[in-house]
C-alpha atoms as a PDB file:
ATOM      1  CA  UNK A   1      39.819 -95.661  92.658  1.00  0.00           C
ATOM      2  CA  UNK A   2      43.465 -95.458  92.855  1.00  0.00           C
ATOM      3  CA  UNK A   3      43.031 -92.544  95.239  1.00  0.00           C
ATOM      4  CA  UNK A   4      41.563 -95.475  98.063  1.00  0.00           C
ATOM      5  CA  UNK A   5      42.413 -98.599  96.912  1.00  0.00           C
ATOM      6  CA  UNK A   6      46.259 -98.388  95.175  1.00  0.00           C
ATOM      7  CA  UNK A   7      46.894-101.944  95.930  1.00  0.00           C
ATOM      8  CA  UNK A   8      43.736-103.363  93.977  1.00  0.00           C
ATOM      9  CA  UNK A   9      43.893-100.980  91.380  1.00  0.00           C
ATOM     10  CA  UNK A  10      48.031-102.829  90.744  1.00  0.00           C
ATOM     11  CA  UNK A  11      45.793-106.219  91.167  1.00  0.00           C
ATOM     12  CA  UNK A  12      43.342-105.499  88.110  1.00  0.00           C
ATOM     13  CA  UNK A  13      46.324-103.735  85.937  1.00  0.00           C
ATOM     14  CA  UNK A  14      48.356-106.797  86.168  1.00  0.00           C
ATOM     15  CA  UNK A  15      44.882-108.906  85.401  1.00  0.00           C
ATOM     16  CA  UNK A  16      44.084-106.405  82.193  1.00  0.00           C
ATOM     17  CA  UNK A  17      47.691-107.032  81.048  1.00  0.00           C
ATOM     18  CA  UNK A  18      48.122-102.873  81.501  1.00  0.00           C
ATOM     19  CA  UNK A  19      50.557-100.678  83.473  1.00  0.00           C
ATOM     20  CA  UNK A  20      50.931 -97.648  85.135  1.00  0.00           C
ATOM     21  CA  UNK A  21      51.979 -96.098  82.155  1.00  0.00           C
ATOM     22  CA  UNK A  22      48.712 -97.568  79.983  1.00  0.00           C
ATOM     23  CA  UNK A  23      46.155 -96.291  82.470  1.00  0.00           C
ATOM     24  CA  UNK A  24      48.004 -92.681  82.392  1.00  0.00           C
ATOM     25  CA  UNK A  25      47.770 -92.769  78.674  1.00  0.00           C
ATOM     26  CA  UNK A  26      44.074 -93.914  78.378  1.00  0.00           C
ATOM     27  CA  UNK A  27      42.916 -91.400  81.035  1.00  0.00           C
ATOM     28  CA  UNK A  28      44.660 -88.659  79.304  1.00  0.00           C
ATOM     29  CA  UNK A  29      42.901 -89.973  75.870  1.00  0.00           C
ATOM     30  CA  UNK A  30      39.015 -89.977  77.736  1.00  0.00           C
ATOM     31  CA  UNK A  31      40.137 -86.694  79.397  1.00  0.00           C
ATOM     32  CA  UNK A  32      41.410 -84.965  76.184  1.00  0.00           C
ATOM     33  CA  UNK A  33      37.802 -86.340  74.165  1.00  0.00           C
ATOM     34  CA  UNK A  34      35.779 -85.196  77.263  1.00  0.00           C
ATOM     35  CA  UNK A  35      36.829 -81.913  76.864  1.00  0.00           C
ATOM     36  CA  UNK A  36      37.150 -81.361  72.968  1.00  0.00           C
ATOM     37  CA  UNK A  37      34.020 -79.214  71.489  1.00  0.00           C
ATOM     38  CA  UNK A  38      33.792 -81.689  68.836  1.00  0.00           C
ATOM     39  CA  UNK A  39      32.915 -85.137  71.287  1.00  0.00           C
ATOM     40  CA  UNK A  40      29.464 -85.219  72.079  1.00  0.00           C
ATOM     41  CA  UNK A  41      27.945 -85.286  75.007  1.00  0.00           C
ATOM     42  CA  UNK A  42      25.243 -87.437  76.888  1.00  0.00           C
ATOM     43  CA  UNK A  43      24.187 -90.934  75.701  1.00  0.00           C
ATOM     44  CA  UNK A  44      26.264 -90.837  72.714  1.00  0.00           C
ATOM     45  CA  UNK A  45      29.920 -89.847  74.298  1.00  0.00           C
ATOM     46  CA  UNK A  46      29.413 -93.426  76.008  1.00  0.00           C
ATOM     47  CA  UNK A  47      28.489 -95.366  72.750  1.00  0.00           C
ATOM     48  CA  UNK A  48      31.039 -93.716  70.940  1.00  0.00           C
ATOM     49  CA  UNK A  49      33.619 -94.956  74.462  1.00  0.00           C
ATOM     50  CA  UNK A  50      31.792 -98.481  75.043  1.00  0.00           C
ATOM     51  CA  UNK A  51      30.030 -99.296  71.766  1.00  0.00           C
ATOM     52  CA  UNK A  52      26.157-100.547  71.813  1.00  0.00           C
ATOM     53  CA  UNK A  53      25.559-100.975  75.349  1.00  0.00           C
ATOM     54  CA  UNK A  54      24.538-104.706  76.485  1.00  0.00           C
ATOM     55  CA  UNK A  55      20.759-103.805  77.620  1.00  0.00           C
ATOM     56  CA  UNK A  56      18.616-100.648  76.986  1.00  0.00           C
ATOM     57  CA  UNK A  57      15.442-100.478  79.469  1.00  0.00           C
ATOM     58  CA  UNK A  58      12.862 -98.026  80.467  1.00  0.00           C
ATOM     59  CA  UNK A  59      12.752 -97.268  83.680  1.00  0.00           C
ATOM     60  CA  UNK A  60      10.094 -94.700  85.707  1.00  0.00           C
ATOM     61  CA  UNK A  61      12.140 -93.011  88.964  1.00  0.00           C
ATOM     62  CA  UNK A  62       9.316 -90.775  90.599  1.00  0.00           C
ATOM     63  CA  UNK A  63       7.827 -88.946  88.135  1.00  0.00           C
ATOM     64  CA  UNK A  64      10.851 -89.205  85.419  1.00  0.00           C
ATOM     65  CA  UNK A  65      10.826 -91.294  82.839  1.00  0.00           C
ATOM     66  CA  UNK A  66      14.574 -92.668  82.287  1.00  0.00           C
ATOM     67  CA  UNK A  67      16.475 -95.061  80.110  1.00  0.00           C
ATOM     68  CA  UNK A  68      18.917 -97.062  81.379  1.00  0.00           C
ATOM     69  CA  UNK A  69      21.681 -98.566  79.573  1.00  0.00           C
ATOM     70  CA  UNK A  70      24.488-101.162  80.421  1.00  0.00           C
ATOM     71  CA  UNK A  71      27.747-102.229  79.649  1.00  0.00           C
ATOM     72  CA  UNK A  72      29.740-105.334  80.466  1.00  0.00           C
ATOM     73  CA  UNK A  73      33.120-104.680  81.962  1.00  0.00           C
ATOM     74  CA  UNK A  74      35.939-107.032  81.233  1.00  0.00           C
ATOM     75  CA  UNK A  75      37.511-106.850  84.599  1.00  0.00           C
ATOM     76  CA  UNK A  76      34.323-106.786  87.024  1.00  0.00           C
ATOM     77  CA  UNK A  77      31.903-109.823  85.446  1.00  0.00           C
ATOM     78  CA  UNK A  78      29.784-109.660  87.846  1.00  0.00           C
ATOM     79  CA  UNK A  79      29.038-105.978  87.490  1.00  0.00           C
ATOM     80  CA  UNK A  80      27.739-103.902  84.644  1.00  0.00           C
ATOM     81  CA  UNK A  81      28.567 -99.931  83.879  1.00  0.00           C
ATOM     82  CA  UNK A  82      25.332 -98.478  83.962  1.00  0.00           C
ATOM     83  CA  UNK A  83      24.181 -95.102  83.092  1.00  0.00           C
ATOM     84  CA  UNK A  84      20.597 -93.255  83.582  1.00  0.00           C
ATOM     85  CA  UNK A  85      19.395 -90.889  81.121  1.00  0.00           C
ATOM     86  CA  UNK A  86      16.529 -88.544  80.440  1.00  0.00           C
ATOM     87  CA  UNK A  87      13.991 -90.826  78.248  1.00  0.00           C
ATOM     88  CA  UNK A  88      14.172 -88.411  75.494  1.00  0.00           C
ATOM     89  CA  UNK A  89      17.213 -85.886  74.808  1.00  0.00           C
ATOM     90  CA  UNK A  90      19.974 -88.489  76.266  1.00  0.00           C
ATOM     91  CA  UNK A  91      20.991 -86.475  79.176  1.00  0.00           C
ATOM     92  CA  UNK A  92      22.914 -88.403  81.020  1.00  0.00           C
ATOM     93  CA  UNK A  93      21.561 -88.065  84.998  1.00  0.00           C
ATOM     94  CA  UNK A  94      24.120 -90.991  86.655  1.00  0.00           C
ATOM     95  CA  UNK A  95      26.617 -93.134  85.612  1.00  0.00           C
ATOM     96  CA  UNK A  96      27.652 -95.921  87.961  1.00  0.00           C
ATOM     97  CA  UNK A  97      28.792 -99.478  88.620  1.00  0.00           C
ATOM     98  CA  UNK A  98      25.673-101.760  89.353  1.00  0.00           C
ATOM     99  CA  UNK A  99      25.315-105.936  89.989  1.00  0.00           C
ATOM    100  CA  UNK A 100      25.137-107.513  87.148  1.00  0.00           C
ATOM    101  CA  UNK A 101      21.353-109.284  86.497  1.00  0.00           C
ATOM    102  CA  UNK A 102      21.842-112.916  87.596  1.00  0.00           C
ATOM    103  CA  UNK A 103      25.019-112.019  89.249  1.00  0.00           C
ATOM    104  CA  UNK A 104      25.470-113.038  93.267  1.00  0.00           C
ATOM    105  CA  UNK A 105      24.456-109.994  95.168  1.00  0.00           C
ATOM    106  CA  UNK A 106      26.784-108.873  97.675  1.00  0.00           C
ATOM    107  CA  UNK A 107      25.035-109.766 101.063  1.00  0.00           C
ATOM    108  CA  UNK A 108      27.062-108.022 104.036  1.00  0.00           C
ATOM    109  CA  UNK A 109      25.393-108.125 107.490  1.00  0.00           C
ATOM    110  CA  UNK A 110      28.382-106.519 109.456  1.00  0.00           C
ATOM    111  CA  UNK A 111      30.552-103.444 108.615  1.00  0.00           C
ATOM    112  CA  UNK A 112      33.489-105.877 108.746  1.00  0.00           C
ATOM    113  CA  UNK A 113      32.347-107.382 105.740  1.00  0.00           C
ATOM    114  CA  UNK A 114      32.357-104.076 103.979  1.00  0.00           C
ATOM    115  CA  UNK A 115      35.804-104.938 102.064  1.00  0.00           C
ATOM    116  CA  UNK A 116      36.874-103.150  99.265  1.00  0.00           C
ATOM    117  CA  UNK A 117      35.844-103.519  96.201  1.00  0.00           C
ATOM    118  CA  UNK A 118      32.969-105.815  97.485  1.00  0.00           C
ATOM    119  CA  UNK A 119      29.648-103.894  97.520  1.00  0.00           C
ATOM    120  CA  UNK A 120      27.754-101.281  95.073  1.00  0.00           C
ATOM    121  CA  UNK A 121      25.463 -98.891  96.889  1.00  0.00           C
ATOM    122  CA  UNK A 122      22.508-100.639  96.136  1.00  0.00           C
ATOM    123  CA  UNK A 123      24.153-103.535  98.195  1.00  0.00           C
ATOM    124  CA  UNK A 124      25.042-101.339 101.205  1.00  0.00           C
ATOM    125  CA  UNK A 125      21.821 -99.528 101.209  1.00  0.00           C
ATOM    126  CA  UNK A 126      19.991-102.713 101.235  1.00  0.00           C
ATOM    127  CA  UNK A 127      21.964-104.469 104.115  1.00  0.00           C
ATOM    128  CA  UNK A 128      22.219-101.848 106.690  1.00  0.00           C
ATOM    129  CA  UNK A 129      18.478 -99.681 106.133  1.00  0.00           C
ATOM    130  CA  UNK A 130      17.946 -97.024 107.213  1.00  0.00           C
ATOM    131  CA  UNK A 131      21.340 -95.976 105.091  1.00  0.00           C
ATOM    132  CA  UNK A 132      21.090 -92.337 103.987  1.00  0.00           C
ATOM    133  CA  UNK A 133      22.860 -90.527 101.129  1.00  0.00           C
ATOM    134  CA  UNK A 134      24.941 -88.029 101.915  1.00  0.00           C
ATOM    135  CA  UNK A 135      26.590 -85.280  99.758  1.00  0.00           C
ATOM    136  CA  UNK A 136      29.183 -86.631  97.194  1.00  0.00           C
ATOM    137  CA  UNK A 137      32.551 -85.098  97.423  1.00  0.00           C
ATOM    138  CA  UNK A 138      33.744 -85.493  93.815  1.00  0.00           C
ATOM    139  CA  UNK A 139      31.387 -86.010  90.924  1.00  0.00           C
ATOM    140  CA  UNK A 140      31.952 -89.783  90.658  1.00  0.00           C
ATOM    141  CA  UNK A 141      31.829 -90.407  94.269  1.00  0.00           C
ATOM    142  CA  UNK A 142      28.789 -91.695  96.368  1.00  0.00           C
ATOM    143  CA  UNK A 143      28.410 -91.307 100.249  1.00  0.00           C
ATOM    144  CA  UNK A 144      26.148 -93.385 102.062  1.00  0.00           C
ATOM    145  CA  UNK A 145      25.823 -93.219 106.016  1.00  0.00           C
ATOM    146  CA  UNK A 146      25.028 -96.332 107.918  1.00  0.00           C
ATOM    147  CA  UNK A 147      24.259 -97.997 111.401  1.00  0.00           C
ATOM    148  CA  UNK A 148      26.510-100.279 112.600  1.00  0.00           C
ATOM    149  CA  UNK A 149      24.442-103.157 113.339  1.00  0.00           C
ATOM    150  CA  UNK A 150      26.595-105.005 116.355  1.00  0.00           C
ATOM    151  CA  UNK A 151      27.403-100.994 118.082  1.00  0.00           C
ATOM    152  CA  UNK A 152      24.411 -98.784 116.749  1.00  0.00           C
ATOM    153  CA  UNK A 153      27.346 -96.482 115.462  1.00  0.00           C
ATOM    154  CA  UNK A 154      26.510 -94.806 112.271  1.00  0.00           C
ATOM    155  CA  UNK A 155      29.402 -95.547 109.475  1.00  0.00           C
ATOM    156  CA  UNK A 156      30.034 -93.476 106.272  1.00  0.00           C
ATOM    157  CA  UNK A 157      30.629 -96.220 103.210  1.00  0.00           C
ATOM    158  CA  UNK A 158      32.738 -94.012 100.373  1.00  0.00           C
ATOM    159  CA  UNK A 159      32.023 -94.921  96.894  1.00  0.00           C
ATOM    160  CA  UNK A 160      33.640 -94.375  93.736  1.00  0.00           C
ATOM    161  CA  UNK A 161      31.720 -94.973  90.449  1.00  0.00           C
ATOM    162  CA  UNK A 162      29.332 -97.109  92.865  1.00  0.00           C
ATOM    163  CA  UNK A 163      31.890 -99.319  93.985  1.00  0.00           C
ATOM    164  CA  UNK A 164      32.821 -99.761  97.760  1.00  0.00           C
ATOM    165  CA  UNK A 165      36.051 -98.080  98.661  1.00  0.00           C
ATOM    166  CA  UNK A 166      35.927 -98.016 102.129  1.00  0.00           C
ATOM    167  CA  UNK A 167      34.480 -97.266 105.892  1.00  0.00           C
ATOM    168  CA  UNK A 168      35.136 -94.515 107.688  1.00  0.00           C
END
């Protein structure tokens, strides 16, 4: 996120009580488990990361069953970490930031209101239909292409880890 949005990203270090210097030293930490042979993979690299998640539900997409787990996240209340799996094996298919359930749902009926930081994909796919995905440009980015509602233009909203970066 600090590729987009380097200002907020100073904004929620100063809120977690972290620097510059933490966040280097806790990315190289998930970076050097992600890539040791001994960390395991799927479901269980993000117990081991996040502990028991908050909520564990089936869920049917199509004609795959999935799991979905969730994880509160200190700096975003309002949103949950949530990852998809393969019902049985613990494959992990996506991993994302989503609403949280009983949270206020980001509403946005202009692309004005499409601030950083604001929206998940859900959200934007919901307020301007027909959106339609796009292909991501880094593994933990979304792209979602949308009409303008006020100029019929059609938009590209850039995620990262399901969170609204910005408009393009």
């Amino acid at each position: 996120m600090a590729d987009h949005q380097p200002d907020l990203v100073d904004d929620a270090l100063r809120r977690l009580g972290a620097g510059h210097t933490d966040l280097r030293e806790a990315h190289k930490r998930w970076q050097a488990r992600v890539h040791s042979r001994t960390f395991p993979g799927g479901e269980r690299r993000y117990r081991l990361a996040l502990g028991a998640p908050e909520s564990v539900t089936a869920r049917r997409i199509g004609d795959l069953d999935c799991r979905v787990l969730r994880w509160p996240l200190p700096l975003w209340p309002d949103l949950r970490f949530e990852i998809v799996t393969a019902a049985t094996g613990g494959a992990v298919w996506n991993e994302w930031l989503v609403r949280a359930g009983g949270a206020p749902v980001a509403a946005p009926r202009t692309i004005d209101e499409l601030l950083p930081w604001s929206c998940t994909v859900d959200e934007v796919a919901r307020a301007f239909p027909p959106a339609a995905a796009l292909p991501a440009d880094a593994p933990s980015r979304a792209r979602l292409a949308v009409t303008d509602p006020a100029s019929g233009a059609r938009v590209t909203a850039h995620f990262t880890w399901g969170l609204l970066q910005y408009v393009s």
